[in-house]
C-alpha atoms as a PDB file:
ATOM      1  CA  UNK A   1       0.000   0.000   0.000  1.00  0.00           C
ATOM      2  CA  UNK A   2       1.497   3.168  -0.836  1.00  0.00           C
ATOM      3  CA  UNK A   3       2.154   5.983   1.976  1.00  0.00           C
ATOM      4  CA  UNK A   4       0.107   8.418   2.289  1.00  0.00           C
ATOM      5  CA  UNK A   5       0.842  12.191   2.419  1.00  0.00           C
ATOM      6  CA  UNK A   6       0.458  12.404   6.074  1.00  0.00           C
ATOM      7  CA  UNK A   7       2.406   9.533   6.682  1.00  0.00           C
ATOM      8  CA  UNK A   8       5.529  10.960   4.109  1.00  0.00           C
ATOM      9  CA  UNK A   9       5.297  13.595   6.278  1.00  0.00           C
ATOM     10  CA  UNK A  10       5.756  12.258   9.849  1.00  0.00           C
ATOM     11  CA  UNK A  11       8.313  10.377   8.207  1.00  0.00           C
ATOM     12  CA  UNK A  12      10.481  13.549   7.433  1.00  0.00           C
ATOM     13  CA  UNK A  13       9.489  14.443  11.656  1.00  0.00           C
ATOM     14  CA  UNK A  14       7.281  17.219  10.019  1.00  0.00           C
ATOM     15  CA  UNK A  15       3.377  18.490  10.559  1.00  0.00           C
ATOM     16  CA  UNK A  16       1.127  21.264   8.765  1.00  0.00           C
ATOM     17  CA  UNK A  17       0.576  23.983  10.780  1.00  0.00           C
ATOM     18  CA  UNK A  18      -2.899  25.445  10.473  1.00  0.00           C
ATOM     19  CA  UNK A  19      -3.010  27.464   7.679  1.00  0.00           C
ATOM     20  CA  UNK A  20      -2.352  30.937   8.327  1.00  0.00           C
ATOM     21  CA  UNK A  21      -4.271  34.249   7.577  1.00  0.00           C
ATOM     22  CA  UNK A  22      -3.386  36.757   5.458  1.00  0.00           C
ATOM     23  CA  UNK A  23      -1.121  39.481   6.742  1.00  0.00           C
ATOM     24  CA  UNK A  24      -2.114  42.079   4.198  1.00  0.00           C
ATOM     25  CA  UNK A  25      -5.057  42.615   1.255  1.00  0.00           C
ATOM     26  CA  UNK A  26      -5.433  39.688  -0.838  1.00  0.00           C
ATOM     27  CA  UNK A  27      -6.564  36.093  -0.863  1.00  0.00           C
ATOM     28  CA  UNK A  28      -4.313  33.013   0.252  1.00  0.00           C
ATOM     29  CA  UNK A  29      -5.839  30.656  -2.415  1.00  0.00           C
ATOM     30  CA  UNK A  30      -7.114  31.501  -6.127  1.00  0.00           C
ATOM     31  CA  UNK A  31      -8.152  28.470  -8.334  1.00  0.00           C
ATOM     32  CA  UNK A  32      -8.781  28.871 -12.262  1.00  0.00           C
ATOM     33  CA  UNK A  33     -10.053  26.250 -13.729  1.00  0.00           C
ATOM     34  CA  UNK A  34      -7.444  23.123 -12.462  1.00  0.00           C
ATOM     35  CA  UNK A  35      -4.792  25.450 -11.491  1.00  0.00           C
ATOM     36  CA  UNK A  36      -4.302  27.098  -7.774  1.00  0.00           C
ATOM     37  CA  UNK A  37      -2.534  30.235  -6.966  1.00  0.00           C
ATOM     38  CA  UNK A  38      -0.944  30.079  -3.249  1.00  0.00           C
ATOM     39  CA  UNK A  39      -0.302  33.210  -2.640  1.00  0.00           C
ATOM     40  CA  UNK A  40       3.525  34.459  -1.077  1.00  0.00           C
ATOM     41  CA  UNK A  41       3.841  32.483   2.372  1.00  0.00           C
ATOM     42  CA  UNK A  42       6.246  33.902   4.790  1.00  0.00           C
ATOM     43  CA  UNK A  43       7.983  31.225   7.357  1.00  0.00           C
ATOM     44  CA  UNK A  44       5.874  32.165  10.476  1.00  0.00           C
ATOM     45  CA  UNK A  45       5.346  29.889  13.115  1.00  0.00           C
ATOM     46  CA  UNK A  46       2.871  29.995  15.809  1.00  0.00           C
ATOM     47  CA  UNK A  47       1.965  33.623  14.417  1.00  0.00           C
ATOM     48  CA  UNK A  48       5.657  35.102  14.682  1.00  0.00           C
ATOM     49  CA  UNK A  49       8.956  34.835  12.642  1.00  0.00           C
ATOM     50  CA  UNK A  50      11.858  32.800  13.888  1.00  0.00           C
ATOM     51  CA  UNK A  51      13.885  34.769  12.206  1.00  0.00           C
ATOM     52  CA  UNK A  52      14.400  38.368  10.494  1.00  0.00           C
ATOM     53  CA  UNK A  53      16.675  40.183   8.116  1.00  0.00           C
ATOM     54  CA  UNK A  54      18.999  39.335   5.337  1.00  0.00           C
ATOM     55  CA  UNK A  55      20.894  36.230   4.001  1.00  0.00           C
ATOM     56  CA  UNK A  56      23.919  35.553   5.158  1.00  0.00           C
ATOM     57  CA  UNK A  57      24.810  38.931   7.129  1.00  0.00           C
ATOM     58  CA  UNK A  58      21.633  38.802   9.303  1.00  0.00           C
ATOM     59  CA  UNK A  59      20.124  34.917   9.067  1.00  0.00           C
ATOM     60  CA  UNK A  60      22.948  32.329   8.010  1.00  0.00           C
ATOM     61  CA  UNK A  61      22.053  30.402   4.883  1.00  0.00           C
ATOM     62  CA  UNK A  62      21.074  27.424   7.063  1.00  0.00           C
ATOM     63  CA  UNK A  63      18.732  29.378   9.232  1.00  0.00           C
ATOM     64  CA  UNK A  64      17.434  30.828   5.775  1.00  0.00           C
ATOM     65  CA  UNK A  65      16.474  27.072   4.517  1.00  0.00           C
ATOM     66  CA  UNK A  66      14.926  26.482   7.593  1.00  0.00           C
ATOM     67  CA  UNK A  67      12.865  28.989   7.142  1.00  0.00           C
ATOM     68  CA  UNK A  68      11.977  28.397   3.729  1.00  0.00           C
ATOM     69  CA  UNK A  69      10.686  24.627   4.709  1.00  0.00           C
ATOM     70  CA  UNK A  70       8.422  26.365   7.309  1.00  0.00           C
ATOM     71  CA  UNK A  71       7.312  28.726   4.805  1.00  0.00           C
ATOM     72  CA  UNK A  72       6.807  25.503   2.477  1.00  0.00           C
ATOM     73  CA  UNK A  73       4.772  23.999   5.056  1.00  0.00           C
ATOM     74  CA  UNK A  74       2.877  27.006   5.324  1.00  0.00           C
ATOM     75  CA  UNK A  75       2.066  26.641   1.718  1.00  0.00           C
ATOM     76  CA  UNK A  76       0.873  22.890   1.955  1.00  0.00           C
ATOM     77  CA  UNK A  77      -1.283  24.158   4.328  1.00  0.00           C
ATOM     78  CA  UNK A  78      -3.493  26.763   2.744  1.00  0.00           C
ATOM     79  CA  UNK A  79      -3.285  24.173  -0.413  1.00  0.00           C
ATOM     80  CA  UNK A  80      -4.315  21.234   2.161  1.00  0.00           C
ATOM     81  CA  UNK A  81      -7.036  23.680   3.164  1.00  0.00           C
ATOM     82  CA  UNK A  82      -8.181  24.462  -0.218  1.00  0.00           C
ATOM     83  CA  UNK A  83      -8.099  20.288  -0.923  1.00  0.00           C
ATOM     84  CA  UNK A  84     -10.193  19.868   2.122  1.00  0.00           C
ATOM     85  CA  UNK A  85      -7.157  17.323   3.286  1.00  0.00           C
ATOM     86  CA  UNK A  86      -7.924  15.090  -0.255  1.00  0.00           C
ATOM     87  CA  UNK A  87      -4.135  14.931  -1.384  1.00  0.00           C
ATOM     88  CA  UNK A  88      -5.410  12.669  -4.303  1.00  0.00           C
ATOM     89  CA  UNK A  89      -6.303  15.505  -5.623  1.00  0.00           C
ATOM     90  CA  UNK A  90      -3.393  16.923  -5.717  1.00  0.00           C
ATOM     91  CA  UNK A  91      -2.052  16.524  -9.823  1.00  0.00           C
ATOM     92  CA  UNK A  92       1.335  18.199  -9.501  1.00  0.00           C
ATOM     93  CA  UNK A  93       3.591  21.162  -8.252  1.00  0.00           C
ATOM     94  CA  UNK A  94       3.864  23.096 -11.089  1.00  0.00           C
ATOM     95  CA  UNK A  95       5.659  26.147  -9.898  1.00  0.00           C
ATOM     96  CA  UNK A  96       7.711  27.719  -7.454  1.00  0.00           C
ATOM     97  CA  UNK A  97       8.531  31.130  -6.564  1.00  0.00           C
ATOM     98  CA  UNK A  98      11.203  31.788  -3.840  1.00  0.00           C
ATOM     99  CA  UNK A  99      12.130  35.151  -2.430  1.00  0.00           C
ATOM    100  CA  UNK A 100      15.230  35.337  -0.518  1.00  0.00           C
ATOM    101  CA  UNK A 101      16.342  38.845   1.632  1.00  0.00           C
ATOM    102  CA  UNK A 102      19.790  39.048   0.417  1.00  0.00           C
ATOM    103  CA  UNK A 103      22.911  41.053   0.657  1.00  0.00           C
ATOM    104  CA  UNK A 104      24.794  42.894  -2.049  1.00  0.00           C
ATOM    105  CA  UNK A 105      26.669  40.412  -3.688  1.00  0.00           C
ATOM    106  CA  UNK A 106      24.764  37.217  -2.115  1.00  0.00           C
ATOM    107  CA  UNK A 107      24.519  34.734  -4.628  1.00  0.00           C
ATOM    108  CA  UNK A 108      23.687  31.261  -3.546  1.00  0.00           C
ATOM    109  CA  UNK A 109      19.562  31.610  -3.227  1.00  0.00           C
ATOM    110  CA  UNK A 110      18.978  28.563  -5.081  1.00  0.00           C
ATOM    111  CA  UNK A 111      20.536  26.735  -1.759  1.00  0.00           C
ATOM    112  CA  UNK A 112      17.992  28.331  -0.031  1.00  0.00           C
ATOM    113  CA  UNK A 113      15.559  27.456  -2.823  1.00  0.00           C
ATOM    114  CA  UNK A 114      16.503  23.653  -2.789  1.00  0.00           C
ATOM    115  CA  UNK A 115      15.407  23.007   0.743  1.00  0.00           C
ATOM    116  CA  UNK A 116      11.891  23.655  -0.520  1.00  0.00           C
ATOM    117  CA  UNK A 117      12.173  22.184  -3.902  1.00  0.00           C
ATOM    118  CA  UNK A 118      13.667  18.821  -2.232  1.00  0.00           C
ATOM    119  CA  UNK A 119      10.997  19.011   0.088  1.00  0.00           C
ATOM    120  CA  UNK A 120       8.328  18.915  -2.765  1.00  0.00           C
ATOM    121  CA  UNK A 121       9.843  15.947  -4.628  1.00  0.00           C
ATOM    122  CA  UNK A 122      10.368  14.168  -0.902  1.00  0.00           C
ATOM    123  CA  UNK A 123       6.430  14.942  -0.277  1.00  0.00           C
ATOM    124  CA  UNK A 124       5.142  14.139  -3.350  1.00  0.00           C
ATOM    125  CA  UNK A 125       7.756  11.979  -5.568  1.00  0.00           C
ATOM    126  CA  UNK A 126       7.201  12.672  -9.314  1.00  0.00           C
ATOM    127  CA  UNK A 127       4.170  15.184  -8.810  1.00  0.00           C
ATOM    128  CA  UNK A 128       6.772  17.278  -6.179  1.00  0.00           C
ATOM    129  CA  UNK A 129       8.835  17.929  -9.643  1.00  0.00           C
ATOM    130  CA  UNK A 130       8.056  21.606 -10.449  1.00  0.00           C
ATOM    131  CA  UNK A 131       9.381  24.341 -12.614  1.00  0.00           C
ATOM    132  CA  UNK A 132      11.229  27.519 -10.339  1.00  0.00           C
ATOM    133  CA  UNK A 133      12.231  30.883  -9.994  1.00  0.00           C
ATOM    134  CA  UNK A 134      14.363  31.696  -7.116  1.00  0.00           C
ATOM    135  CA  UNK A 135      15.061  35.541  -6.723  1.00  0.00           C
ATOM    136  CA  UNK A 136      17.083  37.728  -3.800  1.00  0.00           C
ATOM    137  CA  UNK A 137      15.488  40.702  -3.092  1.00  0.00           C
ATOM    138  CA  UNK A 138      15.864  43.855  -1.336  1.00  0.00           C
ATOM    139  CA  UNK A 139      13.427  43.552   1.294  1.00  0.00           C
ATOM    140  CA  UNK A 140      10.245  41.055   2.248  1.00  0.00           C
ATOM    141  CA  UNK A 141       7.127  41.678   4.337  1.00  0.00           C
ATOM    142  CA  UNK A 142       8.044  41.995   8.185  1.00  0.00           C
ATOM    143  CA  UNK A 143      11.477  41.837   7.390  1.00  0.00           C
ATOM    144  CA  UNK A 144      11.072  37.901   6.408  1.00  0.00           C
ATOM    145  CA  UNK A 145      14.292  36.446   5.372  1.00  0.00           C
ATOM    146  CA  UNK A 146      12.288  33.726   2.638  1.00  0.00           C
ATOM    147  CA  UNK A 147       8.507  34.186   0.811  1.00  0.00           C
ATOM    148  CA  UNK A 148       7.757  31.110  -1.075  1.00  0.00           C
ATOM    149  CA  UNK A 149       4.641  31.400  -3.709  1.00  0.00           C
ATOM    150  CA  UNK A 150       3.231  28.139  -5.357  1.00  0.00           C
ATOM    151  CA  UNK A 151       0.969  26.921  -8.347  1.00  0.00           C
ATOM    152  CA  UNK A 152      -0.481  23.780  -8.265  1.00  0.00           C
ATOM    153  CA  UNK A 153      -2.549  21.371 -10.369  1.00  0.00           C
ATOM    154  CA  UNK A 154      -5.048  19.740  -8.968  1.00  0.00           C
ATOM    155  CA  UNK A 155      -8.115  17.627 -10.323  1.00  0.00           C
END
């Protein structure tokens, strides 16, 4: 019998938070036709921020993939939500976006990106395989080190 989302996840000693509200004027969850829009997640847990500021001066690049799984599980969470907990009908990951808070000069974001692209393809096999965009910025909302945006198909 194959595993079951819930059970890939205990596996990896991880759990979905309740899906947080948004922090600002928009909607967490747009679906078109078999496409969803997950709007920009930031990595708060329990309602605050572990950490703040820029990668690497501020948060180290470990910290900063920490925060971008937690920000990931965020995600799953308004898409779980959305799915009213059916993963079946989950199709695929098609798309990632990943924001990083980076120095001058920083250039490594796609290691910050890969924690939550690996965590995709660990969650979901096959259907975790996604196209991505993984951009350092100037700033994020409440000084967030990592935003992580996601489109999904689902059936």
């Amino acid at each position: 019998m194959a595993e079951t989302f819930d059970q890939r996840l205990a596996a990896l000693g991880l759990a979905l938070p309740a899906a947080p509200k948004p922090v600002a004027a928009y909607v967490p969850v747009v679906q078109t036709g078999n496409l969803v829009f997950i709007s920009g997640q930031l990595p708060l847990k329990d309602g605050r921020l572990e950490q703040t500021g820029r990668v690497p001066s501020q948060v180290t690049v470990e910290q900063a993939k920490v925060s971008g799984t937690q920000a990931a599980l965020n995600l799953l969470a308004v898409l779980g939500s959305h799915l009213e907990g059916d993963w079946t009908r989950l199709k695929r990951i098609v798309r990632l976006g990943i924001f990083v808070q980076s120095d001058d000069g920083f250039h490594d974001q796609a290691i910050v990106g890969n924690s939550v692209s690996e965590l995709m393809e660990k969650l979901f096999g096959n259907r975790g395989k996604h196209a991505r965009a993984t951009v350092g910025v100037n700033a994020l909302p409440l000084d967030s080190p990592v935003e992580v945006e996601l489109v999904a198909e689902v059936g």
